[in-house]
Protein backbone atom coordinates (compact mmCIF):
# COMPACT_ATOMS: atom_id res chain seq x y z
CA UNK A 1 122.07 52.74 43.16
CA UNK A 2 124.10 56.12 43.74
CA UNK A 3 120.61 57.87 44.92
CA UNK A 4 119.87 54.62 47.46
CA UNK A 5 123.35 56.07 48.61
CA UNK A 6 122.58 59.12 49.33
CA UNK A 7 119.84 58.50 51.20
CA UNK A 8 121.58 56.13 53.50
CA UNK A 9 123.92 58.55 53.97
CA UNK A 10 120.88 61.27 54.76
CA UNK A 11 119.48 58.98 57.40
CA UNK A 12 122.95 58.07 58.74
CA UNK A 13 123.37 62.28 59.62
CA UNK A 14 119.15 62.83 60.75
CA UNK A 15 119.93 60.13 63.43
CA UNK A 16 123.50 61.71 64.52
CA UNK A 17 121.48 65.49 64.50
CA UNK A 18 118.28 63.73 66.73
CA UNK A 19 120.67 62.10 68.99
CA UNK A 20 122.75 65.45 69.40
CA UNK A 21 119.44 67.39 70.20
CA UNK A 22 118.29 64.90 72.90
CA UNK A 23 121.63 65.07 74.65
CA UNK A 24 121.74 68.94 74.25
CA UNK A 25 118.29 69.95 75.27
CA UNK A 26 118.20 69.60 78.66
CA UNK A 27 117.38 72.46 80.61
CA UNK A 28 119.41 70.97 84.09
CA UNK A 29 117.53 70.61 87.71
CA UNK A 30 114.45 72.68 87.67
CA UNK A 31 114.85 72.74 91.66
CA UNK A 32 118.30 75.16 91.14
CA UNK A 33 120.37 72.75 92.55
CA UNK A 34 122.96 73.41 90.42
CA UNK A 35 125.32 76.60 90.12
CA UNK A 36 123.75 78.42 87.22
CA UNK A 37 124.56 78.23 83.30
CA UNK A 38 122.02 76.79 81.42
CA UNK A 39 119.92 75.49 85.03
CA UNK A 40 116.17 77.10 86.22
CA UNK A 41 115.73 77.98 89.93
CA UNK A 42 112.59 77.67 91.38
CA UNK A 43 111.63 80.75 93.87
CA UNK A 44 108.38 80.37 95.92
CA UNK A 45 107.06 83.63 96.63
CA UNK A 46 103.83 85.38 97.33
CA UNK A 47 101.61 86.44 94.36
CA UNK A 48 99.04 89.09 96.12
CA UNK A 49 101.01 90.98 97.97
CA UNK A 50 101.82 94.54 96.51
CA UNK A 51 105.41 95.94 97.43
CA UNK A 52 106.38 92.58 98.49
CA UNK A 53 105.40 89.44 96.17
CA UNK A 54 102.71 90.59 93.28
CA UNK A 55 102.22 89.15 90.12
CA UNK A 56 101.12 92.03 88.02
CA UNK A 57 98.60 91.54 84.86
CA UNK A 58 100.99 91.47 82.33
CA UNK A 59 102.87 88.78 84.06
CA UNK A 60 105.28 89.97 85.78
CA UNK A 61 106.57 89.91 89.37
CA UNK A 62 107.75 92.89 91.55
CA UNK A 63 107.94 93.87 95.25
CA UNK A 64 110.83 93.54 97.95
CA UNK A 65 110.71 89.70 98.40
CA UNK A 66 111.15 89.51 94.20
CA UNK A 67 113.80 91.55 94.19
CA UNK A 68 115.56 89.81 96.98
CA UNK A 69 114.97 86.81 95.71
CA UNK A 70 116.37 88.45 92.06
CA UNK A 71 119.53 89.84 93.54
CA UNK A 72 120.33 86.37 95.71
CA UNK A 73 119.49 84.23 93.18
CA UNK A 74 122.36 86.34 90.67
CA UNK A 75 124.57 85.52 93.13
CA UNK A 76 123.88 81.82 93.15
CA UNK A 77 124.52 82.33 88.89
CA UNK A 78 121.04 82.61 88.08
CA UNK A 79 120.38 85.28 85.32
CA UNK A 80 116.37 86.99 85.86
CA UNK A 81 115.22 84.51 83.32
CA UNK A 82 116.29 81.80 84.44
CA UNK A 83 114.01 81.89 87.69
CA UNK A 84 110.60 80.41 87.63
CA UNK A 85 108.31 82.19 90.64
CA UNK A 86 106.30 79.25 92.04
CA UNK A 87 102.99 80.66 94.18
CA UNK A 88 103.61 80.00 97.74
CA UNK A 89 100.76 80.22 100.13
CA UNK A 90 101.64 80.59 104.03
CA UNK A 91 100.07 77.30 105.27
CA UNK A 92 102.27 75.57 102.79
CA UNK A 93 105.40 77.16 102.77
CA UNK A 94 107.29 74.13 104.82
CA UNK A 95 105.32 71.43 102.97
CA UNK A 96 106.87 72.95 99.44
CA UNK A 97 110.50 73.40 100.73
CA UNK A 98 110.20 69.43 102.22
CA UNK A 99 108.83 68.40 98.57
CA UNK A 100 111.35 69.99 96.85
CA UNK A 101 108.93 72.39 94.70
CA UNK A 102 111.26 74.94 95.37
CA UNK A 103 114.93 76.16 96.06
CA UNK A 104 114.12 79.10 98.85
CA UNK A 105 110.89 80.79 99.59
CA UNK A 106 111.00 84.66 100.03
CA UNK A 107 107.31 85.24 100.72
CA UNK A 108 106.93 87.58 104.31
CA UNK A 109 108.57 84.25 105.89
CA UNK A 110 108.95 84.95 109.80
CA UNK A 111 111.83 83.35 111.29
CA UNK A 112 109.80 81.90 114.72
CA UNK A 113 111.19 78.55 116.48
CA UNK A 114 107.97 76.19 115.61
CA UNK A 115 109.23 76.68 111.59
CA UNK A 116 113.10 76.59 112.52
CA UNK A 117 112.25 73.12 113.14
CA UNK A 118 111.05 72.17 109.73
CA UNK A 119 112.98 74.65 107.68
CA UNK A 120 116.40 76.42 107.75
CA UNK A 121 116.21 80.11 107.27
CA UNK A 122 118.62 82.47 105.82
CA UNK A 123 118.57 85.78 106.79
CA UNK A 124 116.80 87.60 107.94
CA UNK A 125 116.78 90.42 105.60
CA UNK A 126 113.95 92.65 106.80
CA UNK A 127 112.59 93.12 110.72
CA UNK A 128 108.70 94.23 110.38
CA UNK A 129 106.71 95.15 113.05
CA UNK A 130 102.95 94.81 113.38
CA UNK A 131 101.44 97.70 112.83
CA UNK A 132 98.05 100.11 111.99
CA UNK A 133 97.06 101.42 108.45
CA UNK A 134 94.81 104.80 108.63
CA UNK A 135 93.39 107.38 106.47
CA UNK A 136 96.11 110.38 106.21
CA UNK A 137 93.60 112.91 108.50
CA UNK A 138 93.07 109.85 111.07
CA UNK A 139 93.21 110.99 114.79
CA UNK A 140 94.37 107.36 115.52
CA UNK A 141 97.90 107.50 117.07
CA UNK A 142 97.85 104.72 119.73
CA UNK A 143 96.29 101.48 120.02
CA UNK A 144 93.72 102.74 122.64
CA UNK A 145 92.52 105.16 120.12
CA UNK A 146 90.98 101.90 118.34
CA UNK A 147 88.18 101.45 121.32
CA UNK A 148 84.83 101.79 120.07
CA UNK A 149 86.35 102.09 116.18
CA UNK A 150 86.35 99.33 113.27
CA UNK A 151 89.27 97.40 112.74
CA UNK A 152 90.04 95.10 110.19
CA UNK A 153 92.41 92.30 109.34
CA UNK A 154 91.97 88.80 107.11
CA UNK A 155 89.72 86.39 108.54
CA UNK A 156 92.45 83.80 110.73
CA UNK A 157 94.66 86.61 111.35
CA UNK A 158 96.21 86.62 114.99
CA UNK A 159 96.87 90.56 114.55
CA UNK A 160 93.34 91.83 115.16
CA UNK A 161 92.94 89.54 118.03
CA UNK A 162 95.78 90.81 119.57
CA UNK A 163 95.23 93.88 119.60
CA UNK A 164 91.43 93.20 120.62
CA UNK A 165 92.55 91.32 123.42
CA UNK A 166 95.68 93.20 124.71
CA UNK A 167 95.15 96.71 123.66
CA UNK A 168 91.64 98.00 122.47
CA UNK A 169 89.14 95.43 123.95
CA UNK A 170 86.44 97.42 122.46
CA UNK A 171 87.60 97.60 119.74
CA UNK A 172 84.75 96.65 116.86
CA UNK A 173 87.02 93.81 115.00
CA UNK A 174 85.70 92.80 111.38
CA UNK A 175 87.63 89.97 109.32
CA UNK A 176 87.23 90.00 105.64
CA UNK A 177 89.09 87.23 103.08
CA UNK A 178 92.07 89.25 102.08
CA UNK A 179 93.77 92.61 103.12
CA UNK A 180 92.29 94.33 99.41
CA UNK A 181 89.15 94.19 101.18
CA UNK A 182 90.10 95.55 104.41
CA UNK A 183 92.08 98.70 102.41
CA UNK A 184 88.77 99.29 100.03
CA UNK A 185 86.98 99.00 104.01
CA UNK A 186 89.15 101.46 104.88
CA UNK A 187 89.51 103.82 101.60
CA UNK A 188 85.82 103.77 101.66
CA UNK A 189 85.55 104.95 105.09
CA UNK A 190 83.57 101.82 106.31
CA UNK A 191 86.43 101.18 108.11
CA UNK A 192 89.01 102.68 110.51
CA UNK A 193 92.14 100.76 110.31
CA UNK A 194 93.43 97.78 109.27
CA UNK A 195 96.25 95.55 110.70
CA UNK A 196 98.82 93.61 109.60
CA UNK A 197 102.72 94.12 109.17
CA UNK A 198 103.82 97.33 108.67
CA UNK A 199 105.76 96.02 105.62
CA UNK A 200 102.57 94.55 104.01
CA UNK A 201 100.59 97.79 104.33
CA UNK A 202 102.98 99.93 103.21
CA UNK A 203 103.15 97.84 99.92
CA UNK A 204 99.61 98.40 99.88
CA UNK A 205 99.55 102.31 100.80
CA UNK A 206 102.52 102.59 97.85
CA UNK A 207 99.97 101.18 95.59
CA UNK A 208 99.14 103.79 92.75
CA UNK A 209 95.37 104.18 93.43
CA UNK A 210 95.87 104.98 97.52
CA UNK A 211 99.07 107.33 97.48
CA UNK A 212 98.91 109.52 100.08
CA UNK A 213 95.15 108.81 101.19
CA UNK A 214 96.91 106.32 103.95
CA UNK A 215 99.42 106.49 106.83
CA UNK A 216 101.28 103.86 109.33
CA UNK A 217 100.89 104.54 112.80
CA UNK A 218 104.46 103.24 113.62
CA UNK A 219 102.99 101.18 117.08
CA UNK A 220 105.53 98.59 116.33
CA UNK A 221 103.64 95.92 117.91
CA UNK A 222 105.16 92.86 117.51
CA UNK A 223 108.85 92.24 115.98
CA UNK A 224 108.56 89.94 112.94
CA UNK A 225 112.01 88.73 111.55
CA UNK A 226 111.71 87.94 107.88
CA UNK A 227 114.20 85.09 106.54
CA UNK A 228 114.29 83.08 103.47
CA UNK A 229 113.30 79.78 103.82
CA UNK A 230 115.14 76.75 102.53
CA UNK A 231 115.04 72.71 102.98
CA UNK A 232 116.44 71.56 106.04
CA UNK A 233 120.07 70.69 106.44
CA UNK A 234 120.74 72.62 103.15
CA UNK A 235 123.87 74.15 104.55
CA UNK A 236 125.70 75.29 101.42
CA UNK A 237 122.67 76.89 99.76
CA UNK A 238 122.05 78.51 103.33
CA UNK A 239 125.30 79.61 103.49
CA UNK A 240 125.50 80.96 99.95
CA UNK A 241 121.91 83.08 100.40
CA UNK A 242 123.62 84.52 103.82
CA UNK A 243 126.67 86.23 101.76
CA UNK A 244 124.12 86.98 98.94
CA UNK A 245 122.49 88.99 101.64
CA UNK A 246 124.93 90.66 103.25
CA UNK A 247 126.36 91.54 99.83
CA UNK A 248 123.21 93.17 99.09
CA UNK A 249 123.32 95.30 102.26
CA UNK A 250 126.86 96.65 101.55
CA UNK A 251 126.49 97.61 98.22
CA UNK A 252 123.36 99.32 98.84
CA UNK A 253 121.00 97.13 96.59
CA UNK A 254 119.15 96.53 99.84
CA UNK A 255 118.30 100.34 100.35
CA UNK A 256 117.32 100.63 96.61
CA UNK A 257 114.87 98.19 97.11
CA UNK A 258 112.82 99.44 100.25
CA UNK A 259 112.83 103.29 98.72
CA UNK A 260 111.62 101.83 95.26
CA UNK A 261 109.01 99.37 96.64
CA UNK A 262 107.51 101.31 100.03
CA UNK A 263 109.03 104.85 99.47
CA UNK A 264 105.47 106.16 98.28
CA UNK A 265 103.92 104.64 101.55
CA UNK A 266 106.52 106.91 103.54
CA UNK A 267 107.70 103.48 105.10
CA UNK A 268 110.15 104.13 108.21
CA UNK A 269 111.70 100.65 107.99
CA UNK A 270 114.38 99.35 110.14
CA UNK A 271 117.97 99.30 109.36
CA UNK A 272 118.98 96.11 107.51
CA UNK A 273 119.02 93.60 110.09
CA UNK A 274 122.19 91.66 110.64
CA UNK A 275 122.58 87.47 109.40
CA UNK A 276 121.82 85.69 112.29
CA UNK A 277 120.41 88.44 114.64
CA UNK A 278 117.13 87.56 115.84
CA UNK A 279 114.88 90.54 117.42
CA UNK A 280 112.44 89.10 119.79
């Protein structure tokens, strides 16, 4: 009789202890809705872009965007770990913020008035400029210099084509899947330059295997406003990644970043642009 007792008594505490652990264990809104402690965030970013959104072999993430995203996020009361880095590709950046995959995409997002009216963007946080990648010894220094030469950008790309059609009409345009191939193109000397924005080249050119073999032309050809995207009508998360941002310009977290991610590329990048000012 006294050892049925106990045993009652045993179950009696494993059903207080299983109901305890199902109450504790959740991990809060996945999305980052909430304000931090023991919630997730979910980030979309770019995975295969170096110096701005790469997911390197062992796992990890690094580049600009990242640490952006890293520094705004703290802000919000989200600790490193507790962000989950969701793969963003361009076409469906809007699509993702609408579903709710994600919080706030930091992926090379340019502000432009067609997304405006699907997203809201914070920001922005870097202006980029279309630009040319060339070996170091190139004697390419303006966009007429590309007639009769091979240029290179990813196959869909409006940059070549502008350039082809406005600036070096014959120029010998090649589009390959991805900019890797254009910079091996180019390394290789099959190639003469590739285009793209400046920022995304330079994280390229910083890369350890192409230090110093390439150079930016600095042509500035287009003005591309980077923001971080977030779900429409999201006001107070807006407003909160806004005074992340200028937070991160003041105490000079912003500078760290561009000399530690595009510093080897010898990156001239613009002063951090101000919340809210758009340059067309």
């Amino acid at each position: 009789m006294k050892l049925r007792k106990v045993s009652a008594a045993a179950a009696t505490a494993l059903v207080l202890a299983l109901t305890a652990t199902a109450c504790g264990g959740d991990d809060g809104d996945s999305n980052g809705s909430g304000s931090g402690g023991g919630d997730k965030i979910k980030i979309g970013i770019k995975y295969d872009q170096p110096g701005l959104g790469l997911k390197e072999p062992d796992g990890s993430f690094s580049g600009f965007d990242v640490d952006v995203a890293t520094y705004v996020a703290k802000e919000l009361g989200y600790e490193p770990d507790q962000i989950q880095w969701v793969e963003t590709k361009s076409a469906d950046r809007e699509n993702a913020l609408a579903r709710g995959d994600v919080k706030m995409i930091a992926a090379t997002y340019s502000i432009t008035d067609e997304r405006k009216a699907k997203v809201d963007f914070a920001g922005p946080y870097l202006l980029a400029h279309q630009d040319l990648l060339v070996k170091a010894d190139s004697d390419i220094k303006e966009g007429t210099d590309l007639n009769g030469k091979k240029l290179c950008s990813v196959t869909g790309s409006t940059s070549a084509q502008n350039v082809k059609n406005e600036i070096a009409p014959k120029a010998q345009l090649q589009e390959l899947g991805g900019y890797s191939e254009c910079i091996a193109g180019l390394q290789s000397g099959a190639l003469d330059a590739v285009t793209t924005d400046d920022a995304i080249l330079a994280g390229f050119a910083a890369q350890d295997q192409y230090k110093g073999q390439f150079k930016l032309t600095g042509l500035k050809l287009s003005n591309e406003n980077y923001g971080i995207g977030v779900k429409k009508g999201d006001t107070e998360t807006l407003n909160k990644i806004n005074d992340a941002l200028e937070k991160m310009v003041s105490d000079g977290a912003w500078d760290k970043a561009v000399t530690d991610n595009f510093g080897p590329a010898n990156y001239k990048s613009e002063k951090a642009p101000k919340i809210g000012q758009i340059v067309q």
